[in-house]
Protein backbone atom coordinates (compact mmCIF):
# COMPACT_ATOMS: atom_id res chain seq x y z
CA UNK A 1 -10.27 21.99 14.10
CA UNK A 2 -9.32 23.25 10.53
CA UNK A 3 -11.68 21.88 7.92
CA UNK A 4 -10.81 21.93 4.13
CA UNK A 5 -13.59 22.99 1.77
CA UNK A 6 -11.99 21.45 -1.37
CA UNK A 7 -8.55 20.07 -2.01
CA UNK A 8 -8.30 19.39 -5.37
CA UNK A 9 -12.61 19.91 -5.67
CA UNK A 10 -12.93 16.31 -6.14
CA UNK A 11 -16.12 15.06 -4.17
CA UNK A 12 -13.76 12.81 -1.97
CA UNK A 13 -11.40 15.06 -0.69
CA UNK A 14 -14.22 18.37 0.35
CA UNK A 15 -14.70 18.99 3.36
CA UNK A 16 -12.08 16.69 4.66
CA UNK A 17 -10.79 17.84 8.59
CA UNK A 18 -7.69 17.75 10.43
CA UNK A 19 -7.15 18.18 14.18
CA UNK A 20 -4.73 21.33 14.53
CA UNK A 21 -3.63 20.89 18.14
CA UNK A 22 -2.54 24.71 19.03
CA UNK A 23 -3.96 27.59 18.81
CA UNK A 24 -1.99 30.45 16.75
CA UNK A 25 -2.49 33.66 17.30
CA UNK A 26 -2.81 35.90 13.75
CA UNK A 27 -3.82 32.69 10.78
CA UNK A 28 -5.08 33.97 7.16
CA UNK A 29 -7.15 31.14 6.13
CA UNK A 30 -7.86 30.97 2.78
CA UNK A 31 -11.22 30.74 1.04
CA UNK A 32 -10.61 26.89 0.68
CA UNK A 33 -10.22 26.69 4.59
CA UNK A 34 -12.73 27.12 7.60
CA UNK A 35 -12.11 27.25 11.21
CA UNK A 36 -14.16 25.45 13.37
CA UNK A 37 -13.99 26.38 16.88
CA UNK A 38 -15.60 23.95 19.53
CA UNK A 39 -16.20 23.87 23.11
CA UNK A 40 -14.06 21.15 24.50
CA UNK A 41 -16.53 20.54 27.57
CA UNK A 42 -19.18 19.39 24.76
CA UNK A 43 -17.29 17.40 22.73
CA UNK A 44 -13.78 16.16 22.91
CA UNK A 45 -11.33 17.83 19.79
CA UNK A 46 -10.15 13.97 19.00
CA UNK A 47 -13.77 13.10 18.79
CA UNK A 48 -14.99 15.44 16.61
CA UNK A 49 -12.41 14.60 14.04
CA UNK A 50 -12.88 11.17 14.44
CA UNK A 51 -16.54 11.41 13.71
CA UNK A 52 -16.16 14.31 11.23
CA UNK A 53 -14.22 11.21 9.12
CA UNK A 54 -17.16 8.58 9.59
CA UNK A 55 -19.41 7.74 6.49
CA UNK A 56 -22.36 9.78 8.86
CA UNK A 57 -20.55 12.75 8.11
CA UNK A 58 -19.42 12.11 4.77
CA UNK A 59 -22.55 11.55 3.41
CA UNK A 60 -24.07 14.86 4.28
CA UNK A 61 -20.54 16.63 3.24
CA UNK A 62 -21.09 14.61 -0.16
CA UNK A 63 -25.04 15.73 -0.29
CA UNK A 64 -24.11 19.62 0.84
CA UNK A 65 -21.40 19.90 -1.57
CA UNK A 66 -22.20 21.95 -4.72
CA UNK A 67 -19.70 22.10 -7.82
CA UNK A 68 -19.10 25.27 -10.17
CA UNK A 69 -16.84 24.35 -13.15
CA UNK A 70 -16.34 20.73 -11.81
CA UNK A 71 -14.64 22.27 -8.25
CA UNK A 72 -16.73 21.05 -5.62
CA UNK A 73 -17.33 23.05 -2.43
CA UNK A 74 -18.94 22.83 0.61
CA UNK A 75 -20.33 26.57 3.17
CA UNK A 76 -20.83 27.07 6.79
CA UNK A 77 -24.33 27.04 6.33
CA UNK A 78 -24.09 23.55 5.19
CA UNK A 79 -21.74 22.92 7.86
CA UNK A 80 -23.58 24.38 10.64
CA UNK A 81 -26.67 22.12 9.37
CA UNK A 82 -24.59 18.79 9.92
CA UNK A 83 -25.99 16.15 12.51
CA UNK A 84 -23.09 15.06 14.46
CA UNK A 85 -23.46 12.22 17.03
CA UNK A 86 -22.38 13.77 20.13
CA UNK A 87 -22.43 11.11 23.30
CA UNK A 88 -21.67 11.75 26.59
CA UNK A 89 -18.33 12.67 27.77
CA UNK A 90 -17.30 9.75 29.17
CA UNK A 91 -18.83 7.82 26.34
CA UNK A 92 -16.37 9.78 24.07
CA UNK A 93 -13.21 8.82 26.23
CA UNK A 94 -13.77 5.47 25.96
CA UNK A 95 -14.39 5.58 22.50
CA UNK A 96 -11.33 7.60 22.00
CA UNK A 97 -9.54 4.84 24.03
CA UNK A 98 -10.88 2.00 22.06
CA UNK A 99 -9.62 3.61 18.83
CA UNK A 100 -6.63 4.71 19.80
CA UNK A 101 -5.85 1.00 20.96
CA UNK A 102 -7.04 -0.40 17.66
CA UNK A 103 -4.86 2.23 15.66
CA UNK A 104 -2.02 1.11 17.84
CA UNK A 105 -2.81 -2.65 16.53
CA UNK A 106 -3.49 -1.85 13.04
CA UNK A 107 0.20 0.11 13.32
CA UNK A 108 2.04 -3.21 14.77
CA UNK A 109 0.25 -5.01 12.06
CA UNK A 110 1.44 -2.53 9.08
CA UNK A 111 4.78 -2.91 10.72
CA UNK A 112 4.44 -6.61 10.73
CA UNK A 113 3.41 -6.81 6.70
CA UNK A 114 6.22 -4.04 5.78
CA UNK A 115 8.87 -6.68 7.11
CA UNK A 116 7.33 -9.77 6.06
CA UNK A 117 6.83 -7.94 2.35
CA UNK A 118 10.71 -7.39 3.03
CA UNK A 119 11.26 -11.06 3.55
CA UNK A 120 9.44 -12.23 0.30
CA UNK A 121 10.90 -9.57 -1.81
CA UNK A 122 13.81 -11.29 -0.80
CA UNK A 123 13.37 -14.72 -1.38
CA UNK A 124 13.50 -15.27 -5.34
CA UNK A 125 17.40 -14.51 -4.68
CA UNK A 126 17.60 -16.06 -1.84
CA UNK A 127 16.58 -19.63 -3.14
CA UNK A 128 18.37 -19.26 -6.22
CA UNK A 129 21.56 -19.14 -4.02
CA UNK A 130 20.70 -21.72 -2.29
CA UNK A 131 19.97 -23.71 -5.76
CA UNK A 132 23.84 -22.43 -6.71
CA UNK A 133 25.27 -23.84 -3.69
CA UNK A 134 23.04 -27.32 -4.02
CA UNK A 135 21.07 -26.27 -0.93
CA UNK A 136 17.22 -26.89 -1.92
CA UNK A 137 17.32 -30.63 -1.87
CA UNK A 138 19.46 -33.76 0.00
CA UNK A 139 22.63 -34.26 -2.57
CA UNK A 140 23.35 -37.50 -2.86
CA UNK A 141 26.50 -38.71 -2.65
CA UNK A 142 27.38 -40.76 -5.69
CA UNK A 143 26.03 -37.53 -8.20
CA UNK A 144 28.99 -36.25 -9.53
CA UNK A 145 30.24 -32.84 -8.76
CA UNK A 146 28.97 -29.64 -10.81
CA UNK A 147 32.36 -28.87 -11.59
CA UNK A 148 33.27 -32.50 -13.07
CA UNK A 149 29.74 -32.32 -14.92
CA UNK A 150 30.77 -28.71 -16.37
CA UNK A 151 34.34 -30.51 -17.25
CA UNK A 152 32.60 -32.81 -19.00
CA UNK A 153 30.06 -31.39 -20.46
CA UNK A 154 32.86 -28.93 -22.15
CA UNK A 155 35.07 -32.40 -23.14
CA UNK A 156 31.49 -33.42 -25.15
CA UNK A 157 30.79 -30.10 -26.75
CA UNK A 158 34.62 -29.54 -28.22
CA UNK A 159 34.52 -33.20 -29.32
CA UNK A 160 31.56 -33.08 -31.00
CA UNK A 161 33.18 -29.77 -32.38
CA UNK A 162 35.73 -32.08 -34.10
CA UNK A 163 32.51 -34.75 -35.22
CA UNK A 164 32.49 -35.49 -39.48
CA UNK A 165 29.49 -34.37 -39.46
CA UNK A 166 29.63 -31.07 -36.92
CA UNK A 167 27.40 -28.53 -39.17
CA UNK A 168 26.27 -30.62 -41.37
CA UNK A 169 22.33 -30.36 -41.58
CA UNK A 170 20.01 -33.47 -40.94
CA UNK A 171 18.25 -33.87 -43.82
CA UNK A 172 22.06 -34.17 -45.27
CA UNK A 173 22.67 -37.19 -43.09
CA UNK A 174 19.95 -39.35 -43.46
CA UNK A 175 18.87 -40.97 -46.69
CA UNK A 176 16.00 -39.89 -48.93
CA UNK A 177 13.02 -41.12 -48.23
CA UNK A 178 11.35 -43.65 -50.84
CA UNK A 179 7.56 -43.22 -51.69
């Protein structure tokens, strides 16, 4: 397991882990990286980094970690003094098992929101073309057509275009009032 010390020195990113699943041969870590190595018959890899992410363990990373110019950092001697839960073997398989079967849910729901987010981003546009095509509510059969409305409509305006009194103001039209 490859623990980082800081990331960016805030006090929720130190001493985050990750689970590095081979082991290479020559690595330079840097001093913002430490190496834990862990005996597999004691506790399981995917265990340890499942618990190393648990409030248990952040807690004492948070109360271990000392800051120098606002960069906090965490030692091995704080590490080594760490209290990790370690059950039994078997214990930790079935843990492992449970986990993994609720990230496998928690996936098929994510996938579930990402499409149904799809859908709604969707449907502004999709009822206004069904509003364009007279889709959103029973038409009834004696309104008269949009495009005989629009014909109309455009018959009204270019009459009234024509009116005596087409731009004339209406306080000009009506008479004065008598007090």
């Amino acid at each position: 397991m490859v623990l980082s010390l800081y990331f960016d020195g805030s006090l929720s990113l130190v001493g985050r882990g990750g689970l590095v699943n081979c082991d290479p041969d020559e690595v330079a870590y840097p001093d913002t990286l430490i190496r834990i190595r862990i005996k597999p018959e004691v506790i399981s890899p995917y265990f340890l980094s499942l618990v190393w992410d648990s409030e248990i363990v952040r807690e004492q990373v948070r109360n271990s970690a000392h800051t120098s110019a606002g960069i906090h950092k965490i030692n091995q001697k704080a590490i080594k003094s760490y209290v990790i839960p370690v059950p039994p073997t078997k214990e930790q398989e079935e843990i492992i098992f449970r986990v993994k079967k609720l990230f496998k849910v928690a996936d098929e729901i994510e996938e579930r929101y990402k499409k149904a987010q799809a859908f709604v981003d969707k449907l502004p546009q999709s009822i206004l073309a069904k509003a364009f095509r007279g889709q959103l509510v029973p038409q009834d059969p004696t309104d008269e057509p949009a495009a005989a409305l629009l014909e109309r409509i455009q018959t009204e305006r270019n009459a009234s275009a024509y009116s005596p009194h087409f731009g004339t103001e209406l306080h000009q039209l009506r008479p004065p009032l008598k007090t």
